[in-house]
PDB file of N, CA and C in Angstrom:
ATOM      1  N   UNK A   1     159.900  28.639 217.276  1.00  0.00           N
ATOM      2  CA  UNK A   1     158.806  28.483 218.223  1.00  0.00           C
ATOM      3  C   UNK A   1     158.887  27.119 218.890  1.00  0.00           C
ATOM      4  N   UNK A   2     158.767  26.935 219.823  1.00  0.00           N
ATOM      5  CA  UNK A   2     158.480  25.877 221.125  1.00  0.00           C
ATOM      6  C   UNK A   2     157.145  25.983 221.203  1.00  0.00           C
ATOM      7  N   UNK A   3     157.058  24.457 221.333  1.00  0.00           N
ATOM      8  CA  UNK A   3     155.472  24.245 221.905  1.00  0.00           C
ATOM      9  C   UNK A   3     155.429  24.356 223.451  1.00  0.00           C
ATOM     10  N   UNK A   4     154.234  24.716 223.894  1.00  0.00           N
ATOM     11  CA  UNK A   4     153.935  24.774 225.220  1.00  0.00           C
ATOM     12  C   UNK A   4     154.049  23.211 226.071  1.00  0.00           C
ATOM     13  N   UNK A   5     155.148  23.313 227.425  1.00  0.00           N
ATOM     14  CA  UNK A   5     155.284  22.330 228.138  1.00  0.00           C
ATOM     15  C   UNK A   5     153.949  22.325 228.566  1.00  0.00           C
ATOM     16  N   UNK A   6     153.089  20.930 229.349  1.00  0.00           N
ATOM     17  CA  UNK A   6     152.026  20.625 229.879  1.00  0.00           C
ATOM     18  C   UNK A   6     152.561  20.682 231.505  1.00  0.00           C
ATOM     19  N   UNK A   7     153.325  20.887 231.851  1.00  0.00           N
ATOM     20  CA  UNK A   7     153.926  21.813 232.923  1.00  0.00           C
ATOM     21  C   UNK A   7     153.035  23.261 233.281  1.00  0.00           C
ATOM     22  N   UNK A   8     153.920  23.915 232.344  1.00  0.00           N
ATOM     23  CA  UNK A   8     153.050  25.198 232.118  1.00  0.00           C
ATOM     24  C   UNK A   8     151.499  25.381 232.089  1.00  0.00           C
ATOM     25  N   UNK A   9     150.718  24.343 231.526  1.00  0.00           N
ATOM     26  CA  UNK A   9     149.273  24.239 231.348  1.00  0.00           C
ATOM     27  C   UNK A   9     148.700  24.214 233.148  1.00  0.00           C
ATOM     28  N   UNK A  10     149.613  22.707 233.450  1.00  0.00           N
ATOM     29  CA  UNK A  10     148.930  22.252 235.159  1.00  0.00           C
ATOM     30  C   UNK A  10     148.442  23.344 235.845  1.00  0.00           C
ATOM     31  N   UNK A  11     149.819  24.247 235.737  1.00  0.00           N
ATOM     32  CA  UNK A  11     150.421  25.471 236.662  1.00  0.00           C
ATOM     33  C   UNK A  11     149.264  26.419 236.461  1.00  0.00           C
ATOM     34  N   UNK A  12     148.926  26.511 235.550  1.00  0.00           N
ATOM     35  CA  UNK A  12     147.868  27.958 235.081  1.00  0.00           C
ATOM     36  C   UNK A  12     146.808  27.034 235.329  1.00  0.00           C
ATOM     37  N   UNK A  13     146.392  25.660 235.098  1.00  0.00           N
ATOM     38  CA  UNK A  13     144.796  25.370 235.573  1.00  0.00           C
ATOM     39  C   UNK A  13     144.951  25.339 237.007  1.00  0.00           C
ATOM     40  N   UNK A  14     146.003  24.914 237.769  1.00  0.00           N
ATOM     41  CA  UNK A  14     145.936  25.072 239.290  1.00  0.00           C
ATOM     42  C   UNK A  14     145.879  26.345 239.644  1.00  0.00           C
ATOM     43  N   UNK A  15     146.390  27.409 239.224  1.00  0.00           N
ATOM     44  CA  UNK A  15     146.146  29.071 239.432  1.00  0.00           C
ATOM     45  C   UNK A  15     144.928  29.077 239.445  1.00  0.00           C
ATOM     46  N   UNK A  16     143.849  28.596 237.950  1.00  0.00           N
ATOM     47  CA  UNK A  16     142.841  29.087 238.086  1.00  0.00           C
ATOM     48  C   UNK A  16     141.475  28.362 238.546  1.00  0.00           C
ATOM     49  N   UNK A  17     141.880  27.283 239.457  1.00  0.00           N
ATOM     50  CA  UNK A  17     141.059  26.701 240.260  1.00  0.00           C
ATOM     51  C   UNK A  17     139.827  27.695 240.756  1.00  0.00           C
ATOM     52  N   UNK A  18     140.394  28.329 240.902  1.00  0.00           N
ATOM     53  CA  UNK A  18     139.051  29.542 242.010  1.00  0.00           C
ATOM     54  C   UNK A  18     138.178  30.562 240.632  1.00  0.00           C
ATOM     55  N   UNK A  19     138.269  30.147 239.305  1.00  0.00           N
ATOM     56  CA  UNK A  19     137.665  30.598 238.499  1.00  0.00           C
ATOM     57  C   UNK A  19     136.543  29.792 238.037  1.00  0.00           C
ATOM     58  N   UNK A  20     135.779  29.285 238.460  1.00  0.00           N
ATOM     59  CA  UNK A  20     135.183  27.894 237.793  1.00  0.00           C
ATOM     60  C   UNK A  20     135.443  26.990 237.120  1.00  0.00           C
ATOM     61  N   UNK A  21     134.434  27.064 235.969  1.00  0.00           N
ATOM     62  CA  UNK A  21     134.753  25.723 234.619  1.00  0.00           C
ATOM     63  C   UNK A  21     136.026  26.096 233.784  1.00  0.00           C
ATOM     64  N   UNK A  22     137.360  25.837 234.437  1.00  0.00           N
ATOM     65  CA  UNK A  22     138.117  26.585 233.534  1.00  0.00           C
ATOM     66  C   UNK A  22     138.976  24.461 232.674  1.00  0.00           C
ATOM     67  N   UNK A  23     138.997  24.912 231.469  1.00  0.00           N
ATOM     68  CA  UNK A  23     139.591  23.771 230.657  1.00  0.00           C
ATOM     69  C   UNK A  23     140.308  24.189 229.814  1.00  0.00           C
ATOM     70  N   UNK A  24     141.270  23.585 229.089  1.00  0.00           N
ATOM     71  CA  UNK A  24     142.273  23.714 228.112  1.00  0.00           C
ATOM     72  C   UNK A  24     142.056  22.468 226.759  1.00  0.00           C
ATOM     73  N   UNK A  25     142.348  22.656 225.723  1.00  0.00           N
ATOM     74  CA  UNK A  25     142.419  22.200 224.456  1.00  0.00           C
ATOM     75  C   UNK A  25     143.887  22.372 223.760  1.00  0.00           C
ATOM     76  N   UNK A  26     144.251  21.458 223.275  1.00  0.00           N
ATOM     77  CA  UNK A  26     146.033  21.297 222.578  1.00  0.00           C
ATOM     78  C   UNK A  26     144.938  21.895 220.945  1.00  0.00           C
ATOM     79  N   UNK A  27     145.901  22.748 220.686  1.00  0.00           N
ATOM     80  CA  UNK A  27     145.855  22.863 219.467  1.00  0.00           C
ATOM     81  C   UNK A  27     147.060  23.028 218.634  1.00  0.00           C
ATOM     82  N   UNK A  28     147.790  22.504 217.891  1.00  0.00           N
ATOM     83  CA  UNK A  28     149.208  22.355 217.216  1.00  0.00           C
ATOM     84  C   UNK A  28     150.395  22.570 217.987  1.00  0.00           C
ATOM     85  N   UNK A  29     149.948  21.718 218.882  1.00  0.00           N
ATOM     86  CA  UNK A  29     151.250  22.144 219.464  1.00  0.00           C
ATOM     87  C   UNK A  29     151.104  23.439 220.792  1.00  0.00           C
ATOM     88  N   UNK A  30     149.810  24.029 220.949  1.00  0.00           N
ATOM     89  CA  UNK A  30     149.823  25.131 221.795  1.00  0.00           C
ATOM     90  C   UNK A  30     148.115  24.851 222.479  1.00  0.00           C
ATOM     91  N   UNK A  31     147.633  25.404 223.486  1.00  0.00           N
ATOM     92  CA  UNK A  31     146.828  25.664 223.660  1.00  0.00           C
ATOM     93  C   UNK A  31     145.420  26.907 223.890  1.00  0.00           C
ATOM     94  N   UNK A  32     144.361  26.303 223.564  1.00  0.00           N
ATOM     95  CA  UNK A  32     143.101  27.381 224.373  1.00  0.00           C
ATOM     96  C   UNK A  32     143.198  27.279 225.247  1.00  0.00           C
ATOM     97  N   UNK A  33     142.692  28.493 226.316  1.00  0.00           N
ATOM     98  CA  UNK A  33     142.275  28.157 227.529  1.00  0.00           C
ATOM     99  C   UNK A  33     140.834  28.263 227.521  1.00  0.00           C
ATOM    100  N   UNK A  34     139.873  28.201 228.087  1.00  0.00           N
ATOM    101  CA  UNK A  34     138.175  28.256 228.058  1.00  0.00           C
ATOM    102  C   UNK A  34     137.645  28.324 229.368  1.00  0.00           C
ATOM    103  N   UNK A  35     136.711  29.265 229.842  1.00  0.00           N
ATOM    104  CA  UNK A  35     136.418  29.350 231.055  1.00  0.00           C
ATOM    105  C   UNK A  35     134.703  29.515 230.699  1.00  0.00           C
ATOM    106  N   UNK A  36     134.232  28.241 231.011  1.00  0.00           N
ATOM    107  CA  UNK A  36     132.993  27.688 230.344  1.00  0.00           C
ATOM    108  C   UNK A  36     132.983  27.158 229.053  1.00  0.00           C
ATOM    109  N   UNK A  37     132.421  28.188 228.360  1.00  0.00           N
ATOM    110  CA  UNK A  37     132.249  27.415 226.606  1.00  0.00           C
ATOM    111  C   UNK A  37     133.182  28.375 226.124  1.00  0.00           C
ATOM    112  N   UNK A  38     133.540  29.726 226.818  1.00  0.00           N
ATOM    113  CA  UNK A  38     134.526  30.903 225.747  1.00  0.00           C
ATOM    114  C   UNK A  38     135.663  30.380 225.957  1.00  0.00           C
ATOM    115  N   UNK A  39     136.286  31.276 224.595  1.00  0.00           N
ATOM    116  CA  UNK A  39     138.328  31.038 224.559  1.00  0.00           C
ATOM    117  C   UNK A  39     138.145  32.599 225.162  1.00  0.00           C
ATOM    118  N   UNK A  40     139.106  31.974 226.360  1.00  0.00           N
ATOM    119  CA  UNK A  40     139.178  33.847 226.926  1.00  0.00           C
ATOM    120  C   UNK A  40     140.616  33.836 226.547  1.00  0.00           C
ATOM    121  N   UNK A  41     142.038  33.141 226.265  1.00  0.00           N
ATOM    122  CA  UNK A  41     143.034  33.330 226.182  1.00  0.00           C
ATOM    123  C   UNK A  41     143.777  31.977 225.129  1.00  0.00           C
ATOM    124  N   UNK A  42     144.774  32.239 225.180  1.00  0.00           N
ATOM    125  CA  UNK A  42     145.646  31.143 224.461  1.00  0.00           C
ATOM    126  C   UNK A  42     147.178  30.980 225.392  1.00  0.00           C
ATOM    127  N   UNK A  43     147.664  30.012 225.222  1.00  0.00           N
ATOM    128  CA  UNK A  43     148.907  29.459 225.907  1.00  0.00           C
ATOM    129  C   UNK A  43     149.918  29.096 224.729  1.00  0.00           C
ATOM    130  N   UNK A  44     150.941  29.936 224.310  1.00  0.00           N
ATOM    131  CA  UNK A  44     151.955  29.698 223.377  1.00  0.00           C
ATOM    132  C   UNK A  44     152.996  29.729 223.669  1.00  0.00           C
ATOM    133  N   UNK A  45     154.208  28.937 223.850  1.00  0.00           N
ATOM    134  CA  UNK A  45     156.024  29.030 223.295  1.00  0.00           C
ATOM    135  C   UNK A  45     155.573  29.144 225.476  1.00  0.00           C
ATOM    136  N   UNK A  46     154.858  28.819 226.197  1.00  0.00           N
ATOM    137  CA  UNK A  46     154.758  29.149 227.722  1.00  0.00           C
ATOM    138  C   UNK A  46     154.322  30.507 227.998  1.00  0.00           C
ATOM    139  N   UNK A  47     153.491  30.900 227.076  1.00  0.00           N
ATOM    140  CA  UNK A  47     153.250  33.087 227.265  1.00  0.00           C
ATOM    141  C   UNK A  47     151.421  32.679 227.308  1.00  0.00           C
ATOM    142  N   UNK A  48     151.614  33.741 228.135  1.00  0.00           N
ATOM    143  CA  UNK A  48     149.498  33.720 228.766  1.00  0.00           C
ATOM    144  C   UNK A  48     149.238  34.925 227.781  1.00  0.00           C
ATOM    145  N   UNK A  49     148.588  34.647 226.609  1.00  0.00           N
ATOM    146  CA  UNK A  49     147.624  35.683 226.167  1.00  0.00           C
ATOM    147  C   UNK A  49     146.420  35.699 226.000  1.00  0.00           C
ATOM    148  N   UNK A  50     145.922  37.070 227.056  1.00  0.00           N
ATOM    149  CA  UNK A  50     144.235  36.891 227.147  1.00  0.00           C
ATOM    150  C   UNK A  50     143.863  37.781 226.222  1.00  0.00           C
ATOM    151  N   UNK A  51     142.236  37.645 225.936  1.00  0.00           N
ATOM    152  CA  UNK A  51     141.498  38.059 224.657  1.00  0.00           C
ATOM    153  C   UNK A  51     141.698  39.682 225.286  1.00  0.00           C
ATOM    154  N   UNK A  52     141.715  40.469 224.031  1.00  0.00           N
ATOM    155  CA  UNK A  52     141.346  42.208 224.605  1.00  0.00           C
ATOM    156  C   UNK A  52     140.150  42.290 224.852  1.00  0.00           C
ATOM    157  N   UNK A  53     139.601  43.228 226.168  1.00  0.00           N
ATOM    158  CA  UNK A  53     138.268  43.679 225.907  1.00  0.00           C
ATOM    159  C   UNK A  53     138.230  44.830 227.077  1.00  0.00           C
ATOM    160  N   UNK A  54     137.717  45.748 226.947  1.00  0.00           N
ATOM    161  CA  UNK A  54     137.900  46.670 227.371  1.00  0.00           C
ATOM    162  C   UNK A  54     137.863  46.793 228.675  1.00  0.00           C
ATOM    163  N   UNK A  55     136.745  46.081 229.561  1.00  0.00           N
ATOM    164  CA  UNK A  55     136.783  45.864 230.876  1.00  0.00           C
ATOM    165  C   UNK A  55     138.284  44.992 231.215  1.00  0.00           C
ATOM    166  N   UNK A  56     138.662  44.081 230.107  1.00  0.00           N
ATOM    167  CA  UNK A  56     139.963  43.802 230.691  1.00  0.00           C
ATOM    168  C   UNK A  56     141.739  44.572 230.778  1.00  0.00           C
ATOM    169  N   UNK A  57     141.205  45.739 229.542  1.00  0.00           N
ATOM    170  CA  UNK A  57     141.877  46.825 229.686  1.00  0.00           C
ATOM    171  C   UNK A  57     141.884  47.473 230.920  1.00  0.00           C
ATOM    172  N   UNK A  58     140.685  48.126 231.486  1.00  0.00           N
ATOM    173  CA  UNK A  58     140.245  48.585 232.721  1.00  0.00           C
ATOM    174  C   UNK A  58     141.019  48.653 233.735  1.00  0.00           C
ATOM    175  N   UNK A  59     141.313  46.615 233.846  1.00  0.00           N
ATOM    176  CA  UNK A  59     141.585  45.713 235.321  1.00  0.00           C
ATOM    177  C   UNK A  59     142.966  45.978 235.278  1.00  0.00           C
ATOM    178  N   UNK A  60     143.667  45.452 234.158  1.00  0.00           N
ATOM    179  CA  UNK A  60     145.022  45.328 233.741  1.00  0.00           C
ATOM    180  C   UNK A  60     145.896  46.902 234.204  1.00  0.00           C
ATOM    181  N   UNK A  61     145.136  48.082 233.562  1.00  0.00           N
ATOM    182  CA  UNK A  61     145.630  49.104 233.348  1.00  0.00           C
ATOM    183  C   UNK A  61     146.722  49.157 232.412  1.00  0.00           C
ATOM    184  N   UNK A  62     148.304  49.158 232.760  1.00  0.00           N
ATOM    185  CA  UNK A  62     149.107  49.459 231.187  1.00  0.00           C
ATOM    186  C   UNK A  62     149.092  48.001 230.633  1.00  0.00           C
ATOM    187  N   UNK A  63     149.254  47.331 229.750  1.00  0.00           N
ATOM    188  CA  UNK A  63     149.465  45.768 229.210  1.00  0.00           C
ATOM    189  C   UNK A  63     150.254  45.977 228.178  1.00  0.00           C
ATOM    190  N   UNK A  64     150.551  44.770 228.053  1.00  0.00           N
ATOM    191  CA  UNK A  64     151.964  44.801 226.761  1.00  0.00           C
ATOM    192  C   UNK A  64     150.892  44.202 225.907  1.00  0.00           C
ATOM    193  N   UNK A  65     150.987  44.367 224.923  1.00  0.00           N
ATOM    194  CA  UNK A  65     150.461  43.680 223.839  1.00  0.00           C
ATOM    195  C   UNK A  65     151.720  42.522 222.858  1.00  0.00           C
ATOM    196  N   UNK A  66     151.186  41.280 222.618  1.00  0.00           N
ATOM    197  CA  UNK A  66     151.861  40.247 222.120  1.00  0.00           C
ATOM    198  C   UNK A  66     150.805  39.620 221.216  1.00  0.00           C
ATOM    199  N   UNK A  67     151.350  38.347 220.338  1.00  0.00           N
ATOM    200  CA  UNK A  67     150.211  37.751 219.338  1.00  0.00           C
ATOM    201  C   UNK A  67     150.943  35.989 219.332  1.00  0.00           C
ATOM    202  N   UNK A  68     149.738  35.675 219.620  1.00  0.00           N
ATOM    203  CA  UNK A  68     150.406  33.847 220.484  1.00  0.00           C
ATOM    204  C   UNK A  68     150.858  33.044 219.424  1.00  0.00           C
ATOM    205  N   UNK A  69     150.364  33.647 217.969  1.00  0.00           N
ATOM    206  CA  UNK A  69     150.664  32.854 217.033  1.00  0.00           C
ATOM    207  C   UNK A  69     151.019  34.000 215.982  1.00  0.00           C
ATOM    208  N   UNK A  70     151.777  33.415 214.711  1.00  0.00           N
ATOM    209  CA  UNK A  70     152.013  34.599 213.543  1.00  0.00           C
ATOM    210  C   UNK A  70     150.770  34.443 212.669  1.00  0.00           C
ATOM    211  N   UNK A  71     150.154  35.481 212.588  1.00  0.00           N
ATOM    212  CA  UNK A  71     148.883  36.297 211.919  1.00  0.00           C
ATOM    213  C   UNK A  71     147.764  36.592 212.830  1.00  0.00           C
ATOM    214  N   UNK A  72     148.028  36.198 213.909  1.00  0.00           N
ATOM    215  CA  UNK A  72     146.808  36.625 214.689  1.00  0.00           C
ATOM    216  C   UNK A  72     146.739  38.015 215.620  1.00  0.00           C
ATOM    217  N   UNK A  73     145.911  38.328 216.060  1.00  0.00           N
ATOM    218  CA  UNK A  73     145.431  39.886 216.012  1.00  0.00           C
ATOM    219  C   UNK A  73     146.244  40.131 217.663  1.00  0.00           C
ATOM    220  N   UNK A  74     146.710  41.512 218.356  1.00  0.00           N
ATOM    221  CA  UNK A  74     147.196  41.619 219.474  1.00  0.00           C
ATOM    222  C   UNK A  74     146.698  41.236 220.513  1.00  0.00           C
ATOM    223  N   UNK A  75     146.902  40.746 221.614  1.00  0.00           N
ATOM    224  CA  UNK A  75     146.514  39.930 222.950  1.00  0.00           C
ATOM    225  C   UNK A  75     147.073  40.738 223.633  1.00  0.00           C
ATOM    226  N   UNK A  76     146.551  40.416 224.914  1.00  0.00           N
ATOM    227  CA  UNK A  76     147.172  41.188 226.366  1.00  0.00           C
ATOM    228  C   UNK A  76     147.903  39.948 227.131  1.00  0.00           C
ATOM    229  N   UNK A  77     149.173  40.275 226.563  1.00  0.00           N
ATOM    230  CA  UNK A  77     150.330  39.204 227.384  1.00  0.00           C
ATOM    231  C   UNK A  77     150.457  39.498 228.941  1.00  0.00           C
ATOM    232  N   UNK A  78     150.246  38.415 229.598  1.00  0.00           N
ATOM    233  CA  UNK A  78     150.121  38.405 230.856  1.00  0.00           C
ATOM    234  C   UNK A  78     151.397  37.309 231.101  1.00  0.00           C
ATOM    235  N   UNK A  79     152.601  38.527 231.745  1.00  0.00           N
ATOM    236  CA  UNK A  79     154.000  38.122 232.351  1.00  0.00           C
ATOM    237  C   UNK A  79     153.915  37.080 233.220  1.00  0.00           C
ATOM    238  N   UNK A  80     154.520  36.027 233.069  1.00  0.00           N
ATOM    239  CA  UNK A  80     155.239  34.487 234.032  1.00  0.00           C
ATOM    240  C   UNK A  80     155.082  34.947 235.646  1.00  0.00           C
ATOM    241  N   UNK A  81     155.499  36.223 235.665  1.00  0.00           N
ATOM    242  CA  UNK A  81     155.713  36.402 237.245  1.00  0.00           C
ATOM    243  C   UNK A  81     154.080  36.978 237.875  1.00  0.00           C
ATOM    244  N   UNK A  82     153.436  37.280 236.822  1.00  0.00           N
ATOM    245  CA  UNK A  82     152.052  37.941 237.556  1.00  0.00           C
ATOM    246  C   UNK A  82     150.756  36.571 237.547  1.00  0.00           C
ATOM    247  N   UNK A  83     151.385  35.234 236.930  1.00  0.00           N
ATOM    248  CA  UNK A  83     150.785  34.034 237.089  1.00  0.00           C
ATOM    249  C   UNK A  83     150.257  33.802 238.723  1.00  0.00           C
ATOM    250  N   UNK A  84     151.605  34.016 239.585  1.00  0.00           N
ATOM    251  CA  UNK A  84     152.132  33.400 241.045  1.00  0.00           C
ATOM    252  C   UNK A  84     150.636  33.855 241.771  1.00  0.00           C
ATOM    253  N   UNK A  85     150.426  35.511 241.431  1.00  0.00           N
ATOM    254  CA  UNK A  85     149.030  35.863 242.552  1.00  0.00           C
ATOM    255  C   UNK A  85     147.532  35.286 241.414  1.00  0.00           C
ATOM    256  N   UNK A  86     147.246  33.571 242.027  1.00  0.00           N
ATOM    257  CA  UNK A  86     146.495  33.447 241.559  1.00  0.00           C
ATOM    258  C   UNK A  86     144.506  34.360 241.472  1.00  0.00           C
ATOM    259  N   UNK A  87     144.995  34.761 242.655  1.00  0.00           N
ATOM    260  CA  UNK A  87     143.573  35.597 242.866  1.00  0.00           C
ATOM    261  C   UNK A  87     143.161  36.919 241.326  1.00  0.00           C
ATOM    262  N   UNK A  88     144.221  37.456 241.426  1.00  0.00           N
ATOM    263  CA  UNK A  88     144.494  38.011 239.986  1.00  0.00           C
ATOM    264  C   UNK A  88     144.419  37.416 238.967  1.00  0.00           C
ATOM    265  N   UNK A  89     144.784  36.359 238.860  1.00  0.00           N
ATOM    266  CA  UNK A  89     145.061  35.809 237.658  1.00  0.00           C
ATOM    267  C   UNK A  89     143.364  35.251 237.495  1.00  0.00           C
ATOM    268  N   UNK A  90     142.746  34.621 238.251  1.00  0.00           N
ATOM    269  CA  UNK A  90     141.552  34.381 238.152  1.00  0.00           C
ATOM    270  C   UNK A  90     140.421  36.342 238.152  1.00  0.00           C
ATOM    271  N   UNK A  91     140.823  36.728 238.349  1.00  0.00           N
ATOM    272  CA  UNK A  91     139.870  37.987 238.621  1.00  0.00           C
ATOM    273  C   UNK A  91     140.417  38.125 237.003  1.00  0.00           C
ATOM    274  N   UNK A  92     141.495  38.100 236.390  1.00  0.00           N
ATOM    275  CA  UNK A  92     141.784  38.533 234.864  1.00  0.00           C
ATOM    276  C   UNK A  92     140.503  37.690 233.779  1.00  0.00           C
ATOM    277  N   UNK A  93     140.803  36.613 234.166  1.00  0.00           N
ATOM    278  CA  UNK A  93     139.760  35.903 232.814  1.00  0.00           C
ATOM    279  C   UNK A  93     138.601  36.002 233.544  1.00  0.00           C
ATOM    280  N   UNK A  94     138.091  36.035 234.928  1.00  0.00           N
ATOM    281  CA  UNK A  94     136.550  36.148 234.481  1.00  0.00           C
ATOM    282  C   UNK A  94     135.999  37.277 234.177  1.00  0.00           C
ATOM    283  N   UNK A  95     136.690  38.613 234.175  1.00  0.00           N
ATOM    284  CA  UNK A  95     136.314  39.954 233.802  1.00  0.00           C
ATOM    285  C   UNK A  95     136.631  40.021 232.425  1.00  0.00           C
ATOM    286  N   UNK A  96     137.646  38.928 231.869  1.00  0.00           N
ATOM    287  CA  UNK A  96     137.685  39.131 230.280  1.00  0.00           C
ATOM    288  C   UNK A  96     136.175  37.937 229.646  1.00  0.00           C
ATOM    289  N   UNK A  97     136.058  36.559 230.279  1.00  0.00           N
ATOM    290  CA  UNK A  97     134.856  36.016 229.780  1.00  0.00           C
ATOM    291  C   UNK A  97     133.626  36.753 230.389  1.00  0.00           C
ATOM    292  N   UNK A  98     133.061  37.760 231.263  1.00  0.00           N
ATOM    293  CA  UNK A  98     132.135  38.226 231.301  1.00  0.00           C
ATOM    294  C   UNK A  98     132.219  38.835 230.211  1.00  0.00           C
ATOM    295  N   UNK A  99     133.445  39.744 229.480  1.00  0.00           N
ATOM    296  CA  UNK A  99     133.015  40.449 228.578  1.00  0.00           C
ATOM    297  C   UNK A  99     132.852  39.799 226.912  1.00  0.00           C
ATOM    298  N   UNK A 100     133.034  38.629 227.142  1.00  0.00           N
ATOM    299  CA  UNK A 100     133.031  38.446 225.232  1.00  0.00           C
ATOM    300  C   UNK A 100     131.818  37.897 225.750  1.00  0.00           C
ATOM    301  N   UNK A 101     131.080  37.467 224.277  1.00  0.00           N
ATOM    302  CA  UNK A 101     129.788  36.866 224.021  1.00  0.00           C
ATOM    303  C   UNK A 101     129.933  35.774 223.933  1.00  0.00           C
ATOM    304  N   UNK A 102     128.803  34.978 224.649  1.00  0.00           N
ATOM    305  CA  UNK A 102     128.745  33.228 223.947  1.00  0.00           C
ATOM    306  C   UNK A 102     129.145  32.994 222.734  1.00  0.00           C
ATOM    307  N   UNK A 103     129.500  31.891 222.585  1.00  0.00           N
ATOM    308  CA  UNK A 103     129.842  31.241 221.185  1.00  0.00           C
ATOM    309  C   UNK A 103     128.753  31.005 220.277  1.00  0.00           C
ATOM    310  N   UNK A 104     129.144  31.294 219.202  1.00  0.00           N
ATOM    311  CA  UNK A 104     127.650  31.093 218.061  1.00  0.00           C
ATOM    312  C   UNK A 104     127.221  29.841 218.368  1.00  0.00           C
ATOM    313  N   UNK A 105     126.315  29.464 218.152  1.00  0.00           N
ATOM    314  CA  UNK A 105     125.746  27.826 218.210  1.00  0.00           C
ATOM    315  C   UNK A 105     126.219  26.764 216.839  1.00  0.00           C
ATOM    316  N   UNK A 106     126.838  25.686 217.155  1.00  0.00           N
ATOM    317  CA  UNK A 106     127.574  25.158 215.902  1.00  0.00           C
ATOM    318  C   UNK A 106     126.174  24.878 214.735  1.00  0.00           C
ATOM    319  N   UNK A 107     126.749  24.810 213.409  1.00  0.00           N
ATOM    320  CA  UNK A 107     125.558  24.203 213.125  1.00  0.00           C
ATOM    321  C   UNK A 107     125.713  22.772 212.693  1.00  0.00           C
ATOM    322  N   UNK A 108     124.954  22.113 212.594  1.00  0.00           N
ATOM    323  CA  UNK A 108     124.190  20.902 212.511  1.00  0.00           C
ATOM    324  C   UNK A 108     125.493  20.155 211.076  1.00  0.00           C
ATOM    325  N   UNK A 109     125.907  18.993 210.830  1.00  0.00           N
ATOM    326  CA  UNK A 109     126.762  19.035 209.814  1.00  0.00           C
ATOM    327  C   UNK A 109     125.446  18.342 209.141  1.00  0.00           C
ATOM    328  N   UNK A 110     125.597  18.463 207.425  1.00  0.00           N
ATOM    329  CA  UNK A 110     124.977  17.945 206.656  1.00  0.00           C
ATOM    330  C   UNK A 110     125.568  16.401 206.353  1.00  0.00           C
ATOM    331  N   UNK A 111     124.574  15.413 206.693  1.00  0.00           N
ATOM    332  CA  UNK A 111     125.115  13.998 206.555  1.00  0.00           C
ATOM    333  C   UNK A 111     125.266  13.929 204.900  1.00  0.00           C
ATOM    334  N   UNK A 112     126.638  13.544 204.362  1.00  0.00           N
ATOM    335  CA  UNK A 112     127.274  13.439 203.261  1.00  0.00           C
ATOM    336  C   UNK A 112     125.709  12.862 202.174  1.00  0.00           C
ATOM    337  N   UNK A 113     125.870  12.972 201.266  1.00  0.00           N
ATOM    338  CA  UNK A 113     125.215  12.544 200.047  1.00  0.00           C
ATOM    339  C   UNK A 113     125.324  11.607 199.429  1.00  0.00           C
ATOM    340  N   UNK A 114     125.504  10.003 198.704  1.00  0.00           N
ATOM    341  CA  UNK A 114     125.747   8.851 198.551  1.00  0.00           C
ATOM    342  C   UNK A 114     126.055   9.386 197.065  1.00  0.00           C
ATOM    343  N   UNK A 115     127.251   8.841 196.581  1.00  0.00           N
ATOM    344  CA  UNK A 115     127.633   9.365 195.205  1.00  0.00           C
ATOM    345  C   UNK A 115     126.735   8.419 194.442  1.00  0.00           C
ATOM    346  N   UNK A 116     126.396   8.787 192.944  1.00  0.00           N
ATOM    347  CA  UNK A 116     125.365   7.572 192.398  1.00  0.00           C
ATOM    348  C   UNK A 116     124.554   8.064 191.580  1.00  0.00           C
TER     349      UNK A 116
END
């Protein structure tokens, strides 16, 4: 596995300029993508995988299924060459973040206990 160039990241946040609040997070070497507060996709080894959800089944019609990391559940791999029509590429994640739910609300951390 290769980590994702920050090449690759620019390229997909400049695609998805016309989607709103869209941001990215490094995580080991790979990234989230987030369009508001949701993870609608992940960025691995340079491969776009967005979350499944049925309206994004819908849009897509046939999709390959891929998994951005080893143990995690199937994604809808979205091919290098279908990046280029950004209008698509933005119509993909906001029909996949309309469909997931807000994020739980974090909770509160418990300030540690003084040993003693």
């Amino acid at each position: 596995m290769m980590a994702t160039k920050q090449r690759t990241i620019d390229y997909l946040l400049e695609q998805l300029a016309g989607a709103g609040e869209i941001s990215t997070r490094k995580m080991f070497g790979e990234y989230a993508l987030y369009h508001e507060s949701k993870v609608v996709a992940f960025v691995c080894d340079d491969r776009l995988f967005i979350k499944p959800t049925e309206p994004g089944r819908n849009l897509l019609g046939e999709v390959t299924l891929g998994r951005p990391y080893p143990g995690a559940k199937d994604y809808f791999e979205i091919a290098g060459d279908e990046w280029e029509d950004a209008d698509r590429l933005v119509e993909i994640v906001r029909t996949t973040a309309d469909a997931l739910p807000l994020p739980a609300p974090k909770k509160p951390r418990k300030p540690k206990q003084p040993k003693g």
